[in-house]
N, C-alpha and C. Protein backbone atom coordinates (compact mmCIF):
# COMPACT_ATOMS: atom_id res chain seq x y z
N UNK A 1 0.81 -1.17 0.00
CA UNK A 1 0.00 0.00 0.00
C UNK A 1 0.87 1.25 0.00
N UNK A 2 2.12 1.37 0.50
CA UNK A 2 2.88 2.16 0.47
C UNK A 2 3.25 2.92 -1.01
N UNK A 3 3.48 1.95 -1.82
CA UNK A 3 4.09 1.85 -3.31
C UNK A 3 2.94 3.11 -3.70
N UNK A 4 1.85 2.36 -3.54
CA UNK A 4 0.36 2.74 -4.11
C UNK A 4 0.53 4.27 -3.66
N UNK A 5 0.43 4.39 -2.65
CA UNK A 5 0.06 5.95 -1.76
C UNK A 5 1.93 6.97 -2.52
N UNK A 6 2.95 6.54 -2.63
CA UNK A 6 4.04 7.22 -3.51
C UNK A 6 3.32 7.35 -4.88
N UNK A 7 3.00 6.42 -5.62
CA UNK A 7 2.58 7.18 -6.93
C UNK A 7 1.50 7.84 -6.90
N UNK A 8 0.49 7.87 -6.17
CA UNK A 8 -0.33 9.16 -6.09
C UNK A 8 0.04 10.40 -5.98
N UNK A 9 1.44 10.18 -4.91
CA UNK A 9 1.89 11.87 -4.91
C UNK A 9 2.68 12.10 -5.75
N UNK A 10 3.60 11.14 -6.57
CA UNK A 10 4.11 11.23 -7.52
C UNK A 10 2.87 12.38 -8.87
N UNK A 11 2.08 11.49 -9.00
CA UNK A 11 0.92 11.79 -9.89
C UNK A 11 0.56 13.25 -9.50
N UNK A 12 0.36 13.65 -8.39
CA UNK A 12 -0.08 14.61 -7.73
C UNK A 12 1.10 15.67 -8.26
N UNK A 13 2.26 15.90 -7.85
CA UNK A 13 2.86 16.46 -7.98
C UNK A 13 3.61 17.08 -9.62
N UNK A 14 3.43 16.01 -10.36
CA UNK A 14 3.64 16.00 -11.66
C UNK A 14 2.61 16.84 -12.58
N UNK A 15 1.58 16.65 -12.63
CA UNK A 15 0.36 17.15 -12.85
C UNK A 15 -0.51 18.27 -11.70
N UNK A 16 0.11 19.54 -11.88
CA UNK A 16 -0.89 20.11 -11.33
C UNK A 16 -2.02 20.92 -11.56
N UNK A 17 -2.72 20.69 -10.50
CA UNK A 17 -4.79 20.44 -10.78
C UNK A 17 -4.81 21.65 -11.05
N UNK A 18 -5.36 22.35 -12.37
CA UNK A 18 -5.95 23.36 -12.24
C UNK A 18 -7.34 23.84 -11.87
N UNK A 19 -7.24 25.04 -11.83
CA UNK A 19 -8.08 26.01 -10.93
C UNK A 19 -8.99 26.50 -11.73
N UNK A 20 -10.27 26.64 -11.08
CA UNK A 20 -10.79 27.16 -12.32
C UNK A 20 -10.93 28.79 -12.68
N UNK A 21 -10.64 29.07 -13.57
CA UNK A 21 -10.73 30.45 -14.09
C UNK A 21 -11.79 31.36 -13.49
N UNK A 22 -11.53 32.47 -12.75
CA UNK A 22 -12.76 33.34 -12.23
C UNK A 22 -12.98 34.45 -13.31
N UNK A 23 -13.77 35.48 -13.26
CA UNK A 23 -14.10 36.25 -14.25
C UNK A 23 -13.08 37.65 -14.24
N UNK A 24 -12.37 37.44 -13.04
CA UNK A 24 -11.84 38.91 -12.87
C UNK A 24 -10.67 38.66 -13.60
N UNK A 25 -9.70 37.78 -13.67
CA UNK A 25 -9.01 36.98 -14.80
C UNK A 25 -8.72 37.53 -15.96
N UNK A 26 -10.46 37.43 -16.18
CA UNK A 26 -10.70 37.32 -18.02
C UNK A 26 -10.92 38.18 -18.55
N UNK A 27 -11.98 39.44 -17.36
CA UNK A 27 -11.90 40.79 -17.81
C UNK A 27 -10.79 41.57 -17.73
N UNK A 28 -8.89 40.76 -16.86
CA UNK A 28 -8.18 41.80 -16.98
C UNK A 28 -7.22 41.55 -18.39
N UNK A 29 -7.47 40.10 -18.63
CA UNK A 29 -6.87 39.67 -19.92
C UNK A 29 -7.31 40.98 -21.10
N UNK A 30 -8.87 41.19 -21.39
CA UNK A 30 -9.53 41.84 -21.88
C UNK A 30 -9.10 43.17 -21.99
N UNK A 31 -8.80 43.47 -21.04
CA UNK A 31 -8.65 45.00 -21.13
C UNK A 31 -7.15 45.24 -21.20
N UNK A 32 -6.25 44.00 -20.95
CA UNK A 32 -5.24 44.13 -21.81
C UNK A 32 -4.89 43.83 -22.76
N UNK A 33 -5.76 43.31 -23.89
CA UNK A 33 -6.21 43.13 -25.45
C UNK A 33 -6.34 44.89 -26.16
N UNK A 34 -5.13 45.04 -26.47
CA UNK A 34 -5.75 46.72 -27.08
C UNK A 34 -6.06 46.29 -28.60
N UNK A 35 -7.07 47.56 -29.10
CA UNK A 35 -7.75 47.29 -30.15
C UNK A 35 -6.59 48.54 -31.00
N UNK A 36 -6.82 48.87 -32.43
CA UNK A 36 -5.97 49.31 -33.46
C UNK A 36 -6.76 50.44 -32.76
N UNK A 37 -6.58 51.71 -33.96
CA UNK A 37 -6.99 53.25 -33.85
C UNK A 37 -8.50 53.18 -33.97
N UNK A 38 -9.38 54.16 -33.28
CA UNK A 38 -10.41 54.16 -33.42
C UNK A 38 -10.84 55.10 -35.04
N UNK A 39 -12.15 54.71 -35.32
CA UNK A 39 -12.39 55.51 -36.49
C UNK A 39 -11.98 56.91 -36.42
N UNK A 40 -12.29 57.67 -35.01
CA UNK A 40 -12.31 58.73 -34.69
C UNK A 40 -10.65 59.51 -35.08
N UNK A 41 -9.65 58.42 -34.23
CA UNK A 41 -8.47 58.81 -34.43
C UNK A 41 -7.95 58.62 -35.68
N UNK A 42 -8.49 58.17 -36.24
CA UNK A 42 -7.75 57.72 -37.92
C UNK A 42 -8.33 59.18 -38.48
N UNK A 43 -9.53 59.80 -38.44
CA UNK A 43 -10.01 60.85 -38.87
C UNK A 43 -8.85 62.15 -38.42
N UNK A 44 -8.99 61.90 -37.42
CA UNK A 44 -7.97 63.33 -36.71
C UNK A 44 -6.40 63.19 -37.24
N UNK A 45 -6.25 61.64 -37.22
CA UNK A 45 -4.73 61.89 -37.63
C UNK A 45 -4.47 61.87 -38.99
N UNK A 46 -5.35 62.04 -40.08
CA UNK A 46 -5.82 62.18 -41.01
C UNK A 46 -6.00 63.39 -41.32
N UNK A 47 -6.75 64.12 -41.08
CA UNK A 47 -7.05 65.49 -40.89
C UNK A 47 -5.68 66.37 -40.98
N UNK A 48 -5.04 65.97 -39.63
CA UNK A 48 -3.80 66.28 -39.35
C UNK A 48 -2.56 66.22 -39.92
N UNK A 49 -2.14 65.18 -40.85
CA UNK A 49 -1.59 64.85 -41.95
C UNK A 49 -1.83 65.62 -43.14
N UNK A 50 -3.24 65.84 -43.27
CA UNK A 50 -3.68 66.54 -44.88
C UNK A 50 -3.32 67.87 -44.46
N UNK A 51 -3.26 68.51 -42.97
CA UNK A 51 -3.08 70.27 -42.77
C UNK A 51 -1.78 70.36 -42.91
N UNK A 52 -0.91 69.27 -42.86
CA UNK A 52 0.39 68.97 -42.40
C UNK A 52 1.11 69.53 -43.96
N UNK A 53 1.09 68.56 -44.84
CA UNK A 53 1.29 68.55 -45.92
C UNK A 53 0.55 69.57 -46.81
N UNK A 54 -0.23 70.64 -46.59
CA UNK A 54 -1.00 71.59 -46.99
C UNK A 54 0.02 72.68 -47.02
N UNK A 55 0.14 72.86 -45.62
CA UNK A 55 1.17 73.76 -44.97
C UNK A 55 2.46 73.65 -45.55
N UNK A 56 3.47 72.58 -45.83
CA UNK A 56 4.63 72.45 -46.48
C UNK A 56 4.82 72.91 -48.40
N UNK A 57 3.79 72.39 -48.15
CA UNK A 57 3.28 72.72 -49.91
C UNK A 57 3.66 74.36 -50.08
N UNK A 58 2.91 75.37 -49.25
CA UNK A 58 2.63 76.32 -48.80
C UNK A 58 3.60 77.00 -48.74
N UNK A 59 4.01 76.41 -47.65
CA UNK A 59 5.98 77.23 -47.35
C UNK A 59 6.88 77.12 -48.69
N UNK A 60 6.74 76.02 -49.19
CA UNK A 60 7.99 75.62 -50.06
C UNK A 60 7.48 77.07 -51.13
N UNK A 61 6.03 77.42 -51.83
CA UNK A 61 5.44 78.07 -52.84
C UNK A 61 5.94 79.61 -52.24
N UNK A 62 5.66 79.68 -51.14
CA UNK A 62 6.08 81.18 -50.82
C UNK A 62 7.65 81.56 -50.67
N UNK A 63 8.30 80.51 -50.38
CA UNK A 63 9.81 80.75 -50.35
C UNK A 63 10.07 80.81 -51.95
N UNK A 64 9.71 80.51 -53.11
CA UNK A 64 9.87 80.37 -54.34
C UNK A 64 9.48 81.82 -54.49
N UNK A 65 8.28 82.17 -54.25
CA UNK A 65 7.70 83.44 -54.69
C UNK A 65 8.66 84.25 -53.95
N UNK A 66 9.48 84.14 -52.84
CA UNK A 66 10.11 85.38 -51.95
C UNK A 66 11.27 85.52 -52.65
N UNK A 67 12.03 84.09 -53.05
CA UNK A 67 13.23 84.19 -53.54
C UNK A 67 13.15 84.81 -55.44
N UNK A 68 11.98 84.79 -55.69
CA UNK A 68 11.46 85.24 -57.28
C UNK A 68 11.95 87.08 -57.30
N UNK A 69 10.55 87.49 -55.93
CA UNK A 69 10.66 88.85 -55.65
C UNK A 69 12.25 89.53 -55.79
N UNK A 70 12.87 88.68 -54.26
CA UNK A 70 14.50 89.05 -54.23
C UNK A 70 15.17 89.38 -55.33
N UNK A 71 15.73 88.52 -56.46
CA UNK A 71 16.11 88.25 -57.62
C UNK A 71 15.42 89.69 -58.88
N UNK A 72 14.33 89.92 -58.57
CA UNK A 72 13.55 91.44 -59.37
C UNK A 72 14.12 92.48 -58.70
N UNK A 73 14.03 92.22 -57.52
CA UNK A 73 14.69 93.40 -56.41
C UNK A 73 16.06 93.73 -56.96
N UNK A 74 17.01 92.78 -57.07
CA UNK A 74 18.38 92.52 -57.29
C UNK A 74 18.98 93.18 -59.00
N UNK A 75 17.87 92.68 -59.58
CA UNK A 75 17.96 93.24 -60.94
C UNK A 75 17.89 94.71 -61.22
N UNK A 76 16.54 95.06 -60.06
CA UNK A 76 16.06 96.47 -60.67
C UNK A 76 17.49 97.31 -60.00
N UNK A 77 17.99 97.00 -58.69
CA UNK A 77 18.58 97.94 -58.00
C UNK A 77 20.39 97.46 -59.20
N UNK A 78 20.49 96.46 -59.59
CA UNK A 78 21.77 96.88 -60.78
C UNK A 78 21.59 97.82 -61.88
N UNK A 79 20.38 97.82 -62.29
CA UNK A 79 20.00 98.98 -63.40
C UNK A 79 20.28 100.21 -62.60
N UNK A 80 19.37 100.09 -61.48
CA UNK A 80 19.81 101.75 -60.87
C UNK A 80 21.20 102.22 -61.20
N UNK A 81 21.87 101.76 -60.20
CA UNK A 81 23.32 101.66 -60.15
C UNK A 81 24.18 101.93 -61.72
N UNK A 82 23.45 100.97 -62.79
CA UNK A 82 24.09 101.74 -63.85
C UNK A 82 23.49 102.94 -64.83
N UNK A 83 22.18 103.42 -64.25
CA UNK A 83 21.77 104.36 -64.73
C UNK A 83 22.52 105.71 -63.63
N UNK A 84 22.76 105.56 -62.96
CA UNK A 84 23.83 106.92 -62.08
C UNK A 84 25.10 106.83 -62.67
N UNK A 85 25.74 104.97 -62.64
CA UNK A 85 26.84 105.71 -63.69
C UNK A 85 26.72 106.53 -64.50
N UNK A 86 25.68 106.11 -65.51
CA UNK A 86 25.79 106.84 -67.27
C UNK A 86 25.18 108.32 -66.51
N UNK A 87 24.56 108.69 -65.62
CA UNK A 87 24.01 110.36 -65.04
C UNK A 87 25.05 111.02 -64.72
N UNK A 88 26.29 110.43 -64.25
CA UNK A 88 27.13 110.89 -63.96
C UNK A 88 28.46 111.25 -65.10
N UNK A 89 28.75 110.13 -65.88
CA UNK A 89 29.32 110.36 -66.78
C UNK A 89 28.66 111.30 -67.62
N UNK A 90 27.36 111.68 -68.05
CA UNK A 90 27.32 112.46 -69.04
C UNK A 90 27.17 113.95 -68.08
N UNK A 91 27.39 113.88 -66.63
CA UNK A 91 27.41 115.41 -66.03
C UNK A 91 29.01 115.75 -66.16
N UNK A 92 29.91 115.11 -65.95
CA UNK A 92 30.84 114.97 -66.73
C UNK A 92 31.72 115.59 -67.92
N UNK A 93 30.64 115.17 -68.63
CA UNK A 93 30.95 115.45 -70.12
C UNK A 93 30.11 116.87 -70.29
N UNK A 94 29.22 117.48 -69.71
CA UNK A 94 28.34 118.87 -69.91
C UNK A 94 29.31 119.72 -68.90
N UNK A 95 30.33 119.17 -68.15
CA UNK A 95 30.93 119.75 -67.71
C UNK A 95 32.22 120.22 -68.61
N UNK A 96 32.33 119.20 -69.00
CA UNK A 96 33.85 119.18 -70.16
C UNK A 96 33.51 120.02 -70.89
N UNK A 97 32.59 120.24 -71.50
CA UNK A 97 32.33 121.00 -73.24
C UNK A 97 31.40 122.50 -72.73
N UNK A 98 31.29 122.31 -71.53
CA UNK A 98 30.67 123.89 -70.89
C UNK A 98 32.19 124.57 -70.44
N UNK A 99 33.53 124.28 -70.50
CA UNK A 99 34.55 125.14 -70.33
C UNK A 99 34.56 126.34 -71.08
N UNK A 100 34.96 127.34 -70.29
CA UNK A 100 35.11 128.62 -70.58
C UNK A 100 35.89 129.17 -72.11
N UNK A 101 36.79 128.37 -72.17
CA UNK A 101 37.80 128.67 -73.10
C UNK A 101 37.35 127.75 -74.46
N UNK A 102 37.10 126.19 -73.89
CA UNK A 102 36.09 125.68 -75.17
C UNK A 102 34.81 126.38 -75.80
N UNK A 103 34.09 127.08 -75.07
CA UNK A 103 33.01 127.72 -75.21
C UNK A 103 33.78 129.41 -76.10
N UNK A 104 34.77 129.96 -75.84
CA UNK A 104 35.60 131.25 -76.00
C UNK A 104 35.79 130.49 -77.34
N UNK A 105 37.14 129.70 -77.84
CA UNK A 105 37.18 129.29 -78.46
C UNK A 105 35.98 128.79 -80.17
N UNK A 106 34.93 128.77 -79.79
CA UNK A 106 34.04 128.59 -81.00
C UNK A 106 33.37 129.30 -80.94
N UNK A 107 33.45 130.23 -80.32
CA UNK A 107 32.47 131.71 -80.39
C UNK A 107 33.57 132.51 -81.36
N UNK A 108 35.34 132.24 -81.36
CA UNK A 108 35.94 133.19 -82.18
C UNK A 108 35.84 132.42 -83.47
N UNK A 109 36.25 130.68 -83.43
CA UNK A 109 36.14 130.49 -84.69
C UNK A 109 34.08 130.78 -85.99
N UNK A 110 33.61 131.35 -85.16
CA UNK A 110 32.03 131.57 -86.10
C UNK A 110 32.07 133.28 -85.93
N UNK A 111 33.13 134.04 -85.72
CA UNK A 111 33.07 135.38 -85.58
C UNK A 111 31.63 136.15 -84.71
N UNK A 112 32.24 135.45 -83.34
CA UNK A 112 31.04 135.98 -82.81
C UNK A 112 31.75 136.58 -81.46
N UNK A 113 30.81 137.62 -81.03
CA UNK A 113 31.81 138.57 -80.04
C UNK A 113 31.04 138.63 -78.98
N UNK A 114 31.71 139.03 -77.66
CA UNK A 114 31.72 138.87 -76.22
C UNK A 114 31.01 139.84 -76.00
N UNK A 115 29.69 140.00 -75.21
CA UNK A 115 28.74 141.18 -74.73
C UNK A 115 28.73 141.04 -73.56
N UNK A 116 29.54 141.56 -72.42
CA UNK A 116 29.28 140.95 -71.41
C UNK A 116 27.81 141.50 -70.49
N UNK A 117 27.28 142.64 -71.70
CA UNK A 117 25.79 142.69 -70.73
C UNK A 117 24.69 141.22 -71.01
N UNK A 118 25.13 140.99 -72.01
CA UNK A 118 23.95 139.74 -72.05
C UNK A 118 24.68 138.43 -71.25
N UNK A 119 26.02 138.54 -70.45
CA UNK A 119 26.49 137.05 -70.25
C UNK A 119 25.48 136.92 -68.83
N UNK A 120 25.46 135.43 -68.33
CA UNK A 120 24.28 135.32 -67.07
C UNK A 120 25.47 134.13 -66.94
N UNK A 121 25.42 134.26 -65.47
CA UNK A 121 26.39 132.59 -65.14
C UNK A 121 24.92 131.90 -64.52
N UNK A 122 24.80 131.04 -64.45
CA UNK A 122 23.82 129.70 -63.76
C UNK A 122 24.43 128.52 -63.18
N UNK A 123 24.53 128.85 -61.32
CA UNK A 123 25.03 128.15 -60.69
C UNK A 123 23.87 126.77 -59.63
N UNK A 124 24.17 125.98 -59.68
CA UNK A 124 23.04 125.13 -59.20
C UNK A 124 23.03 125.15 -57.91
């Protein structure tokens, strides 16, 4: 009987009896089962994505248009710059050919003579 009563606990010990499952268990299994995105969040992060990429679109178009402007800016202000050269060179040159003696000079070669009541100087 001895033999008999060792393999029972043998048996016993090898195999152990389970328990039966209570509900609190199953509802915590459950609620640690997560589900994917709700419709709701797929909408918002959706939403969010389309403002996302709206916006970049956006930036990239206005940095094009800013760097367009710049570049007109850049152009017009080199014209300036060489329209004062040429203002200047030809003040210059109305300076050169308004000399006293150039001016003396082709008044004698067309025989024309010095009144000094009609001369007027014009200083700016």
């Amino acid at each position: 009987m001895m033999n008999d009563n060792l393999a029972r606990q043998f048996v016993n010990e090898v195999q152990p009896i389970e328990q039966p499952k209570t509900n609190e268990t199953r509802e915590s299994k459950k609620r640690l089962h997560k589900k994917g995105l709700t419709r709701m969040e797929m909408a918002v992060s959706s939403l969010f994505g389309v403002v996302l990429f709206g916006m970049a679109v956006g930036h990239i178009a206005l940095s094009m248009q800013v760097s367009t402007t710049n570049r007109s800016i850049q152009d017009i202000e080199a014209q300036a710059a060489m329209v004062q050269v040429e203002n200047s060179n030809f003040e210059q040159n109305v300076q050169e050919l308004s000399r006293y003696d150039r001016v003396y000079s082709i008044a004698k070669e067309n025989d024309l003579k010095m009144n000094e009541e009609q001369i007027r100087n014009v200083f700016k």
